[in-house]
C-alpha atoms as a PDB file:
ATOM      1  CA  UNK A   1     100.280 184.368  91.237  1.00  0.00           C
ATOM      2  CA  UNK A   2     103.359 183.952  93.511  1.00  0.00           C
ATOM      3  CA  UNK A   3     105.595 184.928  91.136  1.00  0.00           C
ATOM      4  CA  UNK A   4     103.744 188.062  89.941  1.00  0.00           C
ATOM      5  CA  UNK A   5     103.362 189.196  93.821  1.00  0.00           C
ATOM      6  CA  UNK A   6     107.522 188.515  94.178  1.00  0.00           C
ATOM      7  CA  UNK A   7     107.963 190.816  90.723  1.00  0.00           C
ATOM      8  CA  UNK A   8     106.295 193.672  92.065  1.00  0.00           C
ATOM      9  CA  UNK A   9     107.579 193.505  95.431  1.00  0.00           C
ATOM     10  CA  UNK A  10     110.721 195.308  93.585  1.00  0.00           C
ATOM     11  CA  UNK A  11     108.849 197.589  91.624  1.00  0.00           C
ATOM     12  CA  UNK A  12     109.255 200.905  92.719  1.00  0.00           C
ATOM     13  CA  UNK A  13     105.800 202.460  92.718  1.00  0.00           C
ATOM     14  CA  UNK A  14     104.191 205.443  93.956  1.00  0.00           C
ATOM     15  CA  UNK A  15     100.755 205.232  93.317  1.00  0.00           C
ATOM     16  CA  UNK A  16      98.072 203.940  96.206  1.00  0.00           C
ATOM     17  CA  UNK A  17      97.638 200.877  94.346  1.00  0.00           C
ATOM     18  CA  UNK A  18     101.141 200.269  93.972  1.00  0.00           C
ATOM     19  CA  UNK A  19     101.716 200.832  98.168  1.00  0.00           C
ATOM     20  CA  UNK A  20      98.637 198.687  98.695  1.00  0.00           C
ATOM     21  CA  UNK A  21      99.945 196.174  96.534  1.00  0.00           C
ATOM     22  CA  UNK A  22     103.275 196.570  98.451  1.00  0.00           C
ATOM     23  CA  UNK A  23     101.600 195.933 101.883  1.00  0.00           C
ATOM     24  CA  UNK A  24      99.550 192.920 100.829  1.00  0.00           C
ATOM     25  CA  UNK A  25     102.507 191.325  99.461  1.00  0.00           C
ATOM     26  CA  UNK A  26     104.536 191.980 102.763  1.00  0.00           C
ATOM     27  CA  UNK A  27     101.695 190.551 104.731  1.00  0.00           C
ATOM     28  CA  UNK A  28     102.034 187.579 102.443  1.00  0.00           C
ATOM     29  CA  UNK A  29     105.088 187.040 102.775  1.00  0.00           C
ATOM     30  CA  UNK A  30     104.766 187.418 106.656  1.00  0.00           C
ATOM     31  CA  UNK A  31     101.933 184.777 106.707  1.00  0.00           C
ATOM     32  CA  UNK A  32     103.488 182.161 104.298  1.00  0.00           C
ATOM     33  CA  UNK A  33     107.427 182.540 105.100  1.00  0.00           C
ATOM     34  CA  UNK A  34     108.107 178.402 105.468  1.00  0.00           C
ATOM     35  CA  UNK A  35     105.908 178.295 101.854  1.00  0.00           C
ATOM     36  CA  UNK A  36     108.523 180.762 100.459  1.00  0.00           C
ATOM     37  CA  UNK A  37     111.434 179.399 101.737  1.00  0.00           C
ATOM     38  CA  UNK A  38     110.504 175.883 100.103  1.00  0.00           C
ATOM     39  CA  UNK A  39     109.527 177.687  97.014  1.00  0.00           C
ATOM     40  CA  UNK A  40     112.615 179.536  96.791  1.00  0.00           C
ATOM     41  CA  UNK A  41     114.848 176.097  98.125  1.00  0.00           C
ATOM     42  CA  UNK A  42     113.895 173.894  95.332  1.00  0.00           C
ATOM     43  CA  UNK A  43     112.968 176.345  92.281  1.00  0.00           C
ATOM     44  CA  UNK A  44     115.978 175.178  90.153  1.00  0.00           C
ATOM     45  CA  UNK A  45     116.292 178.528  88.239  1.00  0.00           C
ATOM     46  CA  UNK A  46     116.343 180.844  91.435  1.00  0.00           C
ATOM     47  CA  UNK A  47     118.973 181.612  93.124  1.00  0.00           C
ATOM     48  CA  UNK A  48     118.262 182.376  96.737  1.00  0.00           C
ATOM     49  CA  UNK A  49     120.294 183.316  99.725  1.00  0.00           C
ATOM     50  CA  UNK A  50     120.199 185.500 102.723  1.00  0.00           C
ATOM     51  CA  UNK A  51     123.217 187.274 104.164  1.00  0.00           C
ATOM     52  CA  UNK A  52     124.326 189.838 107.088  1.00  0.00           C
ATOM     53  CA  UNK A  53     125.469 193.285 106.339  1.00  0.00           C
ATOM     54  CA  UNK A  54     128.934 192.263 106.360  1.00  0.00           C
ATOM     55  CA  UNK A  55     127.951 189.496 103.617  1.00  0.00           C
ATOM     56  CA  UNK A  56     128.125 186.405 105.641  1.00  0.00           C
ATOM     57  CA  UNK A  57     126.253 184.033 104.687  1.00  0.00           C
ATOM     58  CA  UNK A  58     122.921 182.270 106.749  1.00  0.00           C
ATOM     59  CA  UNK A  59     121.409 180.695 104.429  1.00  0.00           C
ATOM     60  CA  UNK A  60     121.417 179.769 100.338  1.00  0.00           C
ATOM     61  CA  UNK A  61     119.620 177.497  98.473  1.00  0.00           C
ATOM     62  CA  UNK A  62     120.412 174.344  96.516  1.00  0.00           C
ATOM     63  CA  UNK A  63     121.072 176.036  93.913  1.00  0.00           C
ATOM     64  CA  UNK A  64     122.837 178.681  94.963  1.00  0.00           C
ATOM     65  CA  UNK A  65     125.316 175.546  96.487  1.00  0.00           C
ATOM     66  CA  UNK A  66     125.363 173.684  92.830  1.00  0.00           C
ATOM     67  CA  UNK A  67     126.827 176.198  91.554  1.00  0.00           C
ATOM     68  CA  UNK A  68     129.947 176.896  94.132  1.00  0.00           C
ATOM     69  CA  UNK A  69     130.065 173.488  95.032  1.00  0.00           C
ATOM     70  CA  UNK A  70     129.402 172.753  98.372  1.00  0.00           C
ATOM     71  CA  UNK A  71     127.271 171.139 100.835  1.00  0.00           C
ATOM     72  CA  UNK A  72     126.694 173.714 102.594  1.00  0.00           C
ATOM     73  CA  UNK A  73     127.666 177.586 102.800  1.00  0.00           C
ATOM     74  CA  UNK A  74     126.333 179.626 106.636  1.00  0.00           C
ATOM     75  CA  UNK A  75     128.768 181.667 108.072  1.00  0.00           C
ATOM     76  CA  UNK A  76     130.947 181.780 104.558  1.00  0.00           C
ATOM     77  CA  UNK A  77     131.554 185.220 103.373  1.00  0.00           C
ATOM     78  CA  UNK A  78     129.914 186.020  99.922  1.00  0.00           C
ATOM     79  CA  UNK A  79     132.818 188.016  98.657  1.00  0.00           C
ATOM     80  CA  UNK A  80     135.144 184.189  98.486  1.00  0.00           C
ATOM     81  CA  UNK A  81     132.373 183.435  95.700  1.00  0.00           C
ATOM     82  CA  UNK A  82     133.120 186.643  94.095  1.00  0.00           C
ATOM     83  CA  UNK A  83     135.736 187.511  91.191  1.00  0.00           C
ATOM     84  CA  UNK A  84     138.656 189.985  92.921  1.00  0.00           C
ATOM     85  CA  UNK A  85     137.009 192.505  90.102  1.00  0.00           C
ATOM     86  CA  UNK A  86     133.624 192.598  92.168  1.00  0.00           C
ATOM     87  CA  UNK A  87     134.554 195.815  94.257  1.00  0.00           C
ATOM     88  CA  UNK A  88     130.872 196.525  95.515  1.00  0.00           C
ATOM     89  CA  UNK A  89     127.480 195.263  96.041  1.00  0.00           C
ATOM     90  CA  UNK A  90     124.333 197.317  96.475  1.00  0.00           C
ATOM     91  CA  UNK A  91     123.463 197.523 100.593  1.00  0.00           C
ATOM     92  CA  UNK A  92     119.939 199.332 100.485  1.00  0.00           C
ATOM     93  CA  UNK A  93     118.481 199.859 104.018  1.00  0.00           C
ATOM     94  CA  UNK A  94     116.377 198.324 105.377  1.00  0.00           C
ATOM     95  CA  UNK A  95     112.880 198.034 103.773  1.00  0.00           C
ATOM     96  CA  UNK A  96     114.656 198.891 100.742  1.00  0.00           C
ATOM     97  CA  UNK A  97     115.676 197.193  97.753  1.00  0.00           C
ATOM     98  CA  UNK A  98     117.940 197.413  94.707  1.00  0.00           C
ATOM     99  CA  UNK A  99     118.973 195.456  91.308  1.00  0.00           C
ATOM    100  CA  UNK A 100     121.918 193.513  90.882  1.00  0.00           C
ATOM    101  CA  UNK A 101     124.477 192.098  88.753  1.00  0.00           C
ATOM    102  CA  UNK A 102     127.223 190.154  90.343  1.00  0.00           C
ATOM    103  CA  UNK A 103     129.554 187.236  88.741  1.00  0.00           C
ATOM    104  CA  UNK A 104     129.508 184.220  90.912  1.00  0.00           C
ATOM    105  CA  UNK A 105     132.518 181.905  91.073  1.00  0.00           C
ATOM    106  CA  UNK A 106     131.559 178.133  90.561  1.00  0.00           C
ATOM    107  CA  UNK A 107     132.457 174.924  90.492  1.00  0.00           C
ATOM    108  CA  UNK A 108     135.894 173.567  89.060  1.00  0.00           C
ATOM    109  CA  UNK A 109     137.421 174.968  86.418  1.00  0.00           C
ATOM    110  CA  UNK A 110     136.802 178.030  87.915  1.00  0.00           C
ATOM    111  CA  UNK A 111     133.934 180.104  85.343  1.00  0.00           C
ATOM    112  CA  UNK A 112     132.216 182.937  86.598  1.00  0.00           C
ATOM    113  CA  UNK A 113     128.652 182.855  86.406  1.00  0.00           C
ATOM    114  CA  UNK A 114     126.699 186.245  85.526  1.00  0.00           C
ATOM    115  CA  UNK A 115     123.606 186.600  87.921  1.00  0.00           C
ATOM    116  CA  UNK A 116     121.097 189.430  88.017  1.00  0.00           C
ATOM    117  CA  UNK A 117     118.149 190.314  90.434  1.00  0.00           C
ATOM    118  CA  UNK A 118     117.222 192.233  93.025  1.00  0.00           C
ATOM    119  CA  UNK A 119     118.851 192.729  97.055  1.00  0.00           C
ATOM    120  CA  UNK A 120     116.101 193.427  99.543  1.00  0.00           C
ATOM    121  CA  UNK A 121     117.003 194.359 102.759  1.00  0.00           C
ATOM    122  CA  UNK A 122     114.973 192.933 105.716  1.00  0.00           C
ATOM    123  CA  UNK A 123     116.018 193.363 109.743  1.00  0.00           C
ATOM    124  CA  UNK A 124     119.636 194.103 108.744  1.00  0.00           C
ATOM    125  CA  UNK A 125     119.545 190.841 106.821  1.00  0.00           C
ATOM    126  CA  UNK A 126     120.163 191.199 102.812  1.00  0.00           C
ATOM    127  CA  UNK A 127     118.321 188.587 100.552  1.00  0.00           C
ATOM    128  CA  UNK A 128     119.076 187.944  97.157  1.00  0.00           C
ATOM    129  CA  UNK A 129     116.610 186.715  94.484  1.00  0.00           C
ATOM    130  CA  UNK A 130     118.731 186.011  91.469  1.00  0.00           C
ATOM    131  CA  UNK A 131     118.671 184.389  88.246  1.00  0.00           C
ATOM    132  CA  UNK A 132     121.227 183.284  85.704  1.00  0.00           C
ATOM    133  CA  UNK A 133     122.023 184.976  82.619  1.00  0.00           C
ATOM    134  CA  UNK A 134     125.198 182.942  81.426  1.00  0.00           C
ATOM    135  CA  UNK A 135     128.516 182.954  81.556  1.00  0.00           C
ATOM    136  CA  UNK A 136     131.298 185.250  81.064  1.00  0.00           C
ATOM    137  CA  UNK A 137     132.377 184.711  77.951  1.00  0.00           C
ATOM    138  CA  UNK A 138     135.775 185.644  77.558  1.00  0.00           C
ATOM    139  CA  UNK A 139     136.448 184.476  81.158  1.00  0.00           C
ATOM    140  CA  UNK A 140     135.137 181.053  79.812  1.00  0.00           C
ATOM    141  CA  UNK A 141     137.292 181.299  76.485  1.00  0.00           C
ATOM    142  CA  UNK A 142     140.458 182.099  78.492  1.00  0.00           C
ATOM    143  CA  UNK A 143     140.170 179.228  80.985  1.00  0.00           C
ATOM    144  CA  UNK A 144     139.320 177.073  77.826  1.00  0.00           C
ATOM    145  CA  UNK A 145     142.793 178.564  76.472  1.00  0.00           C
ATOM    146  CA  UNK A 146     144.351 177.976  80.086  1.00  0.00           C
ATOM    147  CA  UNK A 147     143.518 174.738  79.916  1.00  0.00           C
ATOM    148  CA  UNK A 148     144.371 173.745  76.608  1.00  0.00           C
ATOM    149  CA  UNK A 149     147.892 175.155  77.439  1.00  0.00           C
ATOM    150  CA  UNK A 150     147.742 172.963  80.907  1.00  0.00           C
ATOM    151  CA  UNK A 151     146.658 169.665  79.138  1.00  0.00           C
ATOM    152  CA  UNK A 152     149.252 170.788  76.849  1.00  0.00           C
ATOM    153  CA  UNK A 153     152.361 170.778  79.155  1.00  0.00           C
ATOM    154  CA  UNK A 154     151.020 167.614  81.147  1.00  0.00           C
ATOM    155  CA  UNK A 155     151.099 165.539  77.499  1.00  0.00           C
ATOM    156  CA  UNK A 156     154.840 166.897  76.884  1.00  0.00           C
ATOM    157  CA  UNK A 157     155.400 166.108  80.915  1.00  0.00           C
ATOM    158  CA  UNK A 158     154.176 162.981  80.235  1.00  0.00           C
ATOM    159  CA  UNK A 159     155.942 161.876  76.997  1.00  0.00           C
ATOM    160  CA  UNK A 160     159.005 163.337  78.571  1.00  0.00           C
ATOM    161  CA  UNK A 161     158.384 160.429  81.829  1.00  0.00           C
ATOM    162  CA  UNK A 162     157.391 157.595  78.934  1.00  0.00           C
ATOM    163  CA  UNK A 163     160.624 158.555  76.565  1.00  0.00           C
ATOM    164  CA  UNK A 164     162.547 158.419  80.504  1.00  0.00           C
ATOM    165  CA  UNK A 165     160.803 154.985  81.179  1.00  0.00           C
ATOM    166  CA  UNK A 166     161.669 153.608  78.149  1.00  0.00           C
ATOM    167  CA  UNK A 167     165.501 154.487  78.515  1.00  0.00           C
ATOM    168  CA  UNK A 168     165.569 153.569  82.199  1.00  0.00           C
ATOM    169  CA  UNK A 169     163.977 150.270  80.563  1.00  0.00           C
ATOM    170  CA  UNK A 170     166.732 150.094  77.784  1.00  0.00           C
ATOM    171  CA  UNK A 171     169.274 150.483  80.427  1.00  0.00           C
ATOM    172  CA  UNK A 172     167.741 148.105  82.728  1.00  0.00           C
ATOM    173  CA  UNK A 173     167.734 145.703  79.883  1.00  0.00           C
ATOM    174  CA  UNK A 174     171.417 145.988  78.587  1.00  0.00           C
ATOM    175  CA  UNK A 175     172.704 146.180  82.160  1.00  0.00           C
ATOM    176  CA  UNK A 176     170.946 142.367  82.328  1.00  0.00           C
ATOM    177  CA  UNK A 177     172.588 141.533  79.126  1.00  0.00           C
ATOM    178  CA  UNK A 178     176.194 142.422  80.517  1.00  0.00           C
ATOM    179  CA  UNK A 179     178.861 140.656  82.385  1.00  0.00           C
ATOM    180  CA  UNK A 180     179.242 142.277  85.736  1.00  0.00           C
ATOM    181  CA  UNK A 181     183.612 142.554  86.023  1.00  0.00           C
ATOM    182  CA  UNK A 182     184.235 142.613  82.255  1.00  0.00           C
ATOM    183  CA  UNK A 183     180.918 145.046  80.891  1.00  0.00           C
ATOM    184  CA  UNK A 184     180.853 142.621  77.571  1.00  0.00           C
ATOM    185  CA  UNK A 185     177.871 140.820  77.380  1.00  0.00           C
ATOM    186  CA  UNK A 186     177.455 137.872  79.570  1.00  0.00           C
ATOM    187  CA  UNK A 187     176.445 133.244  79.072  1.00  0.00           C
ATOM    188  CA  UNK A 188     172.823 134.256  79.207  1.00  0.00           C
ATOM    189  CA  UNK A 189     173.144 136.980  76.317  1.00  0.00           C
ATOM    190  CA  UNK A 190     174.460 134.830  74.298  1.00  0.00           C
ATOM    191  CA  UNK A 191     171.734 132.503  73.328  1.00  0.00           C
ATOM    192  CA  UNK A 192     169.766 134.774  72.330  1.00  0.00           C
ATOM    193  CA  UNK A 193     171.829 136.674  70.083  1.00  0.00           C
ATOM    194  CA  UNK A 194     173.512 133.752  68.775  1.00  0.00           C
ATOM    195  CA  UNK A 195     170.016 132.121  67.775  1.00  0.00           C
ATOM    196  CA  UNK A 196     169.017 135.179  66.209  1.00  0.00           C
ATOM    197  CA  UNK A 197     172.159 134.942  64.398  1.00  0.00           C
ATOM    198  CA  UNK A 198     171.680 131.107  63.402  1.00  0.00           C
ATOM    199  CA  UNK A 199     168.057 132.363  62.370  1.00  0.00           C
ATOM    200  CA  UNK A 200     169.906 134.498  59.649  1.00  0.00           C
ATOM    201  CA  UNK A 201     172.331 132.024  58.509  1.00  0.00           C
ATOM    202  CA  UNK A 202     169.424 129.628  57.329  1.00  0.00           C
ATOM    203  CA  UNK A 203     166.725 132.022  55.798  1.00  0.00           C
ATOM    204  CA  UNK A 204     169.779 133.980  54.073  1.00  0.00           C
ATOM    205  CA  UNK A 205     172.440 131.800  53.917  1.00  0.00           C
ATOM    206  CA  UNK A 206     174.513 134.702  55.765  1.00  0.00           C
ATOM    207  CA  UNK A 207     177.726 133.220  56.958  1.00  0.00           C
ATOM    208  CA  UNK A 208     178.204 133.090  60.562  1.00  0.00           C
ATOM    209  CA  UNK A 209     181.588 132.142  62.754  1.00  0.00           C
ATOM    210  CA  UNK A 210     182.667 132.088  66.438  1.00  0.00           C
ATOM    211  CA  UNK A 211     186.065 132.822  68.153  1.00  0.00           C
ATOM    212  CA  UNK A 212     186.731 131.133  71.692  1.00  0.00           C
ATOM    213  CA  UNK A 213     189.010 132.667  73.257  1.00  0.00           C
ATOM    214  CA  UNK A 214     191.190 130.928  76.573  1.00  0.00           C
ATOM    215  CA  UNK A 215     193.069 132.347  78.882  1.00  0.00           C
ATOM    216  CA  UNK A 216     195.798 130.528  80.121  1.00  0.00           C
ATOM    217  CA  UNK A 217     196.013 129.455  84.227  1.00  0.00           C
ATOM    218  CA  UNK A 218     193.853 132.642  85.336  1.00  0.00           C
ATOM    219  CA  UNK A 219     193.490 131.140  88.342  1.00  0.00           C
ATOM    220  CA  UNK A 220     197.267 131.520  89.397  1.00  0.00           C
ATOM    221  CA  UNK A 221     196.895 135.329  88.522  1.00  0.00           C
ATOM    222  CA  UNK A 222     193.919 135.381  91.216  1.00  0.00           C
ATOM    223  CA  UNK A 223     196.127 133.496  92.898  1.00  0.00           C
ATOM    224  CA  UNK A 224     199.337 135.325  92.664  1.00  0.00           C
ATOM    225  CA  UNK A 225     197.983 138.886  92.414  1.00  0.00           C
ATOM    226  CA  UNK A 226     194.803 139.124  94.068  1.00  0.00           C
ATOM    227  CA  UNK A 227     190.737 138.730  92.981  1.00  0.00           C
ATOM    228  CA  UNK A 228     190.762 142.795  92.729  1.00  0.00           C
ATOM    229  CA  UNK A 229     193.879 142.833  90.315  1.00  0.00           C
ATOM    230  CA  UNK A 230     192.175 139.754  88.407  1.00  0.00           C
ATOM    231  CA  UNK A 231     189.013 141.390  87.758  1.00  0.00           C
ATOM    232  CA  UNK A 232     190.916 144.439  86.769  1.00  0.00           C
ATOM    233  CA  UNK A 233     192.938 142.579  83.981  1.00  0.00           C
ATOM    234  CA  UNK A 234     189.496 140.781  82.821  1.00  0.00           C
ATOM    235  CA  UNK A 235     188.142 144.068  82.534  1.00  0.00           C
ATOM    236  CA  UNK A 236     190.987 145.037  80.233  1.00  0.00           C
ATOM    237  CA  UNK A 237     191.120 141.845  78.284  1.00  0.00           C
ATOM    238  CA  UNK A 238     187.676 142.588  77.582  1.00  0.00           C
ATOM    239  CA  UNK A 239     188.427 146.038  76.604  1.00  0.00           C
ATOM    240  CA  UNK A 240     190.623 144.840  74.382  1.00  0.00           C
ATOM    241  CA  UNK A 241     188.661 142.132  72.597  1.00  0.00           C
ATOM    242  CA  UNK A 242     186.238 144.955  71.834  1.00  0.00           C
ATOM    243  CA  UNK A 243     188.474 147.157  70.178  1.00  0.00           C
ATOM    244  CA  UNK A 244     190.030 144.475  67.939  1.00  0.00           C
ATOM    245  CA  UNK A 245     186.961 143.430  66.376  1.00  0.00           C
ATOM    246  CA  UNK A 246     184.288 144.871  64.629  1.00  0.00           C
ATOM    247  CA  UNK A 247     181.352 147.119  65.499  1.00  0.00           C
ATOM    248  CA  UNK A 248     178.776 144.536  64.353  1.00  0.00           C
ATOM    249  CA  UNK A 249     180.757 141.822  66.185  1.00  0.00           C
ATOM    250  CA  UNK A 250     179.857 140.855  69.455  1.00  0.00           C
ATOM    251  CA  UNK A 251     182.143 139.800  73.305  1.00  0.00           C
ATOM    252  CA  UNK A 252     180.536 137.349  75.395  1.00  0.00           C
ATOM    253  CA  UNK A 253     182.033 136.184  78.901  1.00  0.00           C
ATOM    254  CA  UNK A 254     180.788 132.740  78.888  1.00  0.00           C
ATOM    255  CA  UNK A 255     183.343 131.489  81.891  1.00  0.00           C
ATOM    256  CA  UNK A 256     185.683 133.206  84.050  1.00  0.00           C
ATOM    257  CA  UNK A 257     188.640 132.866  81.395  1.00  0.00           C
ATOM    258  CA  UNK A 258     186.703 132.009  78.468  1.00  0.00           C
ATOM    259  CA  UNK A 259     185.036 134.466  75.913  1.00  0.00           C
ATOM    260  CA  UNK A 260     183.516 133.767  72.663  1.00  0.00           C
ATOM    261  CA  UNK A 261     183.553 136.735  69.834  1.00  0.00           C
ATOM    262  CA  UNK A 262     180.242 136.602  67.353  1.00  0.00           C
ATOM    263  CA  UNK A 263     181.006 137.512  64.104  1.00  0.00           C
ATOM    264  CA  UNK A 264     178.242 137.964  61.884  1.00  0.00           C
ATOM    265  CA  UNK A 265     178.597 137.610  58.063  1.00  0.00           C
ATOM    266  CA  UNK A 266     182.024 135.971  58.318  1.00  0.00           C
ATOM    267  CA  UNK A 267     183.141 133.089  56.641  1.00  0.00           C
ATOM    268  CA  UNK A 268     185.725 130.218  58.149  1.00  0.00           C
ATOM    269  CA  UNK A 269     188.941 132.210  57.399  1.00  0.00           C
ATOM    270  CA  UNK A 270     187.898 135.556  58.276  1.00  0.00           C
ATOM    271  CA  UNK A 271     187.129 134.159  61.449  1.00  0.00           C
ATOM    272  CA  UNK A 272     190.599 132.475  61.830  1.00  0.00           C
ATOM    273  CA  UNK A 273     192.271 136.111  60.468  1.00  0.00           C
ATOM    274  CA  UNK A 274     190.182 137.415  63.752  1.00  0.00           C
ATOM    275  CA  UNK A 275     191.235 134.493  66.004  1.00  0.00           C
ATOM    276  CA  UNK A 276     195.054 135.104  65.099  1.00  0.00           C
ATOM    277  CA  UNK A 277     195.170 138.839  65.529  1.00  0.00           C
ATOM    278  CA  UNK A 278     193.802 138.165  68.651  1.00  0.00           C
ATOM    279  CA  UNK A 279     196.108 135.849  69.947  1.00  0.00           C
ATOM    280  CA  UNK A 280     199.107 138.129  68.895  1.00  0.00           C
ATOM    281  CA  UNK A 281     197.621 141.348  70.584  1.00  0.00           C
ATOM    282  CA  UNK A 282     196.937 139.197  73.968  1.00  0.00           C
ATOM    283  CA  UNK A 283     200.355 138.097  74.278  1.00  0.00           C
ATOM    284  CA  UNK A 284     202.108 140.877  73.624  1.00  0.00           C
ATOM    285  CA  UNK A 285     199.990 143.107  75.649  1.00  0.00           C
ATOM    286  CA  UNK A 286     201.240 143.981  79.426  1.00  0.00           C
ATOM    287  CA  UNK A 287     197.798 144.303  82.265  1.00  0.00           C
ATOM    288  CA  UNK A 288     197.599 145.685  85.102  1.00  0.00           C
ATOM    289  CA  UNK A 289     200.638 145.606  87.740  1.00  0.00           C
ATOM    290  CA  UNK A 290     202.860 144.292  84.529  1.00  0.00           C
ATOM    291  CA  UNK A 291     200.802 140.867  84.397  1.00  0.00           C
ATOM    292  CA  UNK A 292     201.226 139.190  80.958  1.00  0.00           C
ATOM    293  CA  UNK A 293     198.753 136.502  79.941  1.00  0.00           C
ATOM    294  CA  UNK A 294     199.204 133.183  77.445  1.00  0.00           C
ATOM    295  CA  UNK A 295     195.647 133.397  75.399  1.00  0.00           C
ATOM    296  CA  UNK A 296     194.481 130.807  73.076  1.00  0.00           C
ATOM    297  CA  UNK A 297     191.865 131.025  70.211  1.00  0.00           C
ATOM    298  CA  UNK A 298     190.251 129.109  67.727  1.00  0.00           C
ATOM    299  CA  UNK A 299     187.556 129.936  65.162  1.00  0.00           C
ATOM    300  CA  UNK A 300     184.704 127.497  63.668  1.00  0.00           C
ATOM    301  CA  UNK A 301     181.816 128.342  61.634  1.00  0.00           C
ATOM    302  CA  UNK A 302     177.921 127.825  61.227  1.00  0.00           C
ATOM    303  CA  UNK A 303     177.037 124.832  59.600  1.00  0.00           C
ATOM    304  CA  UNK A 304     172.963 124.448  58.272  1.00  0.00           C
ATOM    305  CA  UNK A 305     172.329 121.937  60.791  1.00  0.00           C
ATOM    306  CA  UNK A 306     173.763 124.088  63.519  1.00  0.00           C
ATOM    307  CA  UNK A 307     171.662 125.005  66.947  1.00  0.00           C
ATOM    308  CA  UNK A 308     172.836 127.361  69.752  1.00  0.00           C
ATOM    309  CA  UNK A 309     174.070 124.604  71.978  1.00  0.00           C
ATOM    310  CA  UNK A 310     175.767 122.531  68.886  1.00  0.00           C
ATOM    311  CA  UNK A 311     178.329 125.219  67.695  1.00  0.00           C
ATOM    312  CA  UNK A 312     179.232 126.249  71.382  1.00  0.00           C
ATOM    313  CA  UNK A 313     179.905 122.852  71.297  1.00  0.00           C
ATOM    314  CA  UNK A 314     181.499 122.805  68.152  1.00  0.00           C
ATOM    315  CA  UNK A 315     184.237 125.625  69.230  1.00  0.00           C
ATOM    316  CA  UNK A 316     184.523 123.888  72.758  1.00  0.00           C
ATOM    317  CA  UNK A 317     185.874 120.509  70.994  1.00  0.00           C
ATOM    318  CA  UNK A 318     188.179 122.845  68.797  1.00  0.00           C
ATOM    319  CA  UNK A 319     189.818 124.508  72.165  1.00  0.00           C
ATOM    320  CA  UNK A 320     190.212 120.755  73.747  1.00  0.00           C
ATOM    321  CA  UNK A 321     190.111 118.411  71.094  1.00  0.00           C
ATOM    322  CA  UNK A 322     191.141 115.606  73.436  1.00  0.00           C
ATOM    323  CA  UNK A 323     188.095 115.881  76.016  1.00  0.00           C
END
């Protein structure tokens, strides 16, 4: 019956039955105005909200709040709910009403709602019964395109940081694998690339070899010349192991004048053709502030029975025979 007296509280009739029917409902409204604000409050369909002339809000309903999101929405203007298209809303004096259509902005991502009813206007208040009719369509299918586009650049923004992670890990990595003065790898390196290396040698039977090479009396050229020119020749004697041997081979610093060259799929006398060209190009080579250096080498190779710590050993005992 309520809902049949609120109908035809819009109609526009003429007729004595129509004004008489236009009075009693007024009267009703007048006499139950707490039943009609609970009514209208918790009606999930309806939404129901009362503002001034200049659209301020006093008061709006749950639902009209589930849909903007908010707790709570007096003394908000109406036109912040509003699409920037919505230019005007019917204002029909007082006594008066009128339909509407408005689009109401809701919650996150930001759809616009279509609403239609009718604006009555009451004591220079204006209330609004409204109901949904859907939503905008092609406002909905462009914010589904927006979004596709945004999700879009986060997963590229995001595979960009992972491929950066991963190099910043790589980098971390190789800088722990390195010797600090000479930039060829460093002691610690060198087990594990010399076990994967052994690993090899006894599935495949890949031949496998190791060059020590000794400097001669460093310590009187850190002595003579200075820790800064010292590091600055060890950085050139590494230099200069790496660009007399191979790209698969591999420099390790194991002491401060000793460094051991990994040679992968070398045999015995490859290893000592390696060891001997780098002996020659040591001695005849002039480092920094004129320094010349007396460098020994000496070449062994992977046996079956070999482990990481026994062929170290093996090219140690090679070097110094006599300890």
């Amino acid at each position: 019956m309520l809902e049949k007296y609120v109908r035809k509280l819009f109609e526009k009739g003429e007729s004595i039955e129509d004004k008489k029917i236009y009075e009693d409902i007024k009267n009703l409204l007048q006499a139950n105005f707490n039943f009609i604000i609970n009514y209208m409050e918790n009606l999930g369909n309806i939404v129901f909200f009362i503002t001034d002339r200049d659209l301020i809000i006093k008061y709006a309903n749950k639902t009209f709040l589930r849909l903007v999101n908010l707790d709570n929405a007096v003394d908000k203007s109406l036109k912040v709910f509003l699409p920037p298209y919505i230019k005007y809303l019917p204002t029909p004096e007082n006594e008066k009403n009128e339909k509407v259509l408005l689009h109401l902005k809701c919650r996150k991502p930001d759809i616009n709602i279509s609403l239609e009813g009718y604006v009555l206007a009451s004591n220079n208040l204006l209330i609004f019964f409204l109901e949904r009719r859907g939503f905008i369509y092609h406002e909905l299918f462009e914010k589904i395109s927006d979004l596709n586009n945004e999700i879009a650049k986060l997963t590229r923004e995001s595979q960009k940081k992972d491929v950066l992670i991963e190099n910043l890990k790589n980098e971390l990595k190789e800088t722990l694998r390195k010797d600090l003065v000479t930039e060829v790898f460093n002691r610690l390196y060198l087990k594990e690339a010399l076990d994967r290396e052994i690993g090899k040698n006894r599935r495949y039977k890949i031949p496998l070899s190791l060059v020590l090479v000794d400097i001669d009396n460093f310590k009187l050229i850190n002595q003579n010349y200075g820790r800064t020119t010292g590091d600055k020749i060890l950085r050139q004697f590494g230099k200069l192991l790496i660009e007399n041997t191979r790209m698969v081979d591999m420099v390790f610093r194991v002491e401060e004048d000793n460094f051991i060259l990994m040679l992968p799929n070398t045999n015995i006398e490859g290893a000592n053709i390696v060891a001997k060209k780098i002996k020659n190009v040591a001695n005849s080579t002039l480092f920094e502030g004129n320094v010349s250096m007396s460098v020994n080498t000496v070449a062994v190779e992977c046996s079956s029975d070999d482990t990481v710590e026994s062929l170290i050993n093996k090219a140690y005992k090679a070097m110094h025979p006599n300890i």
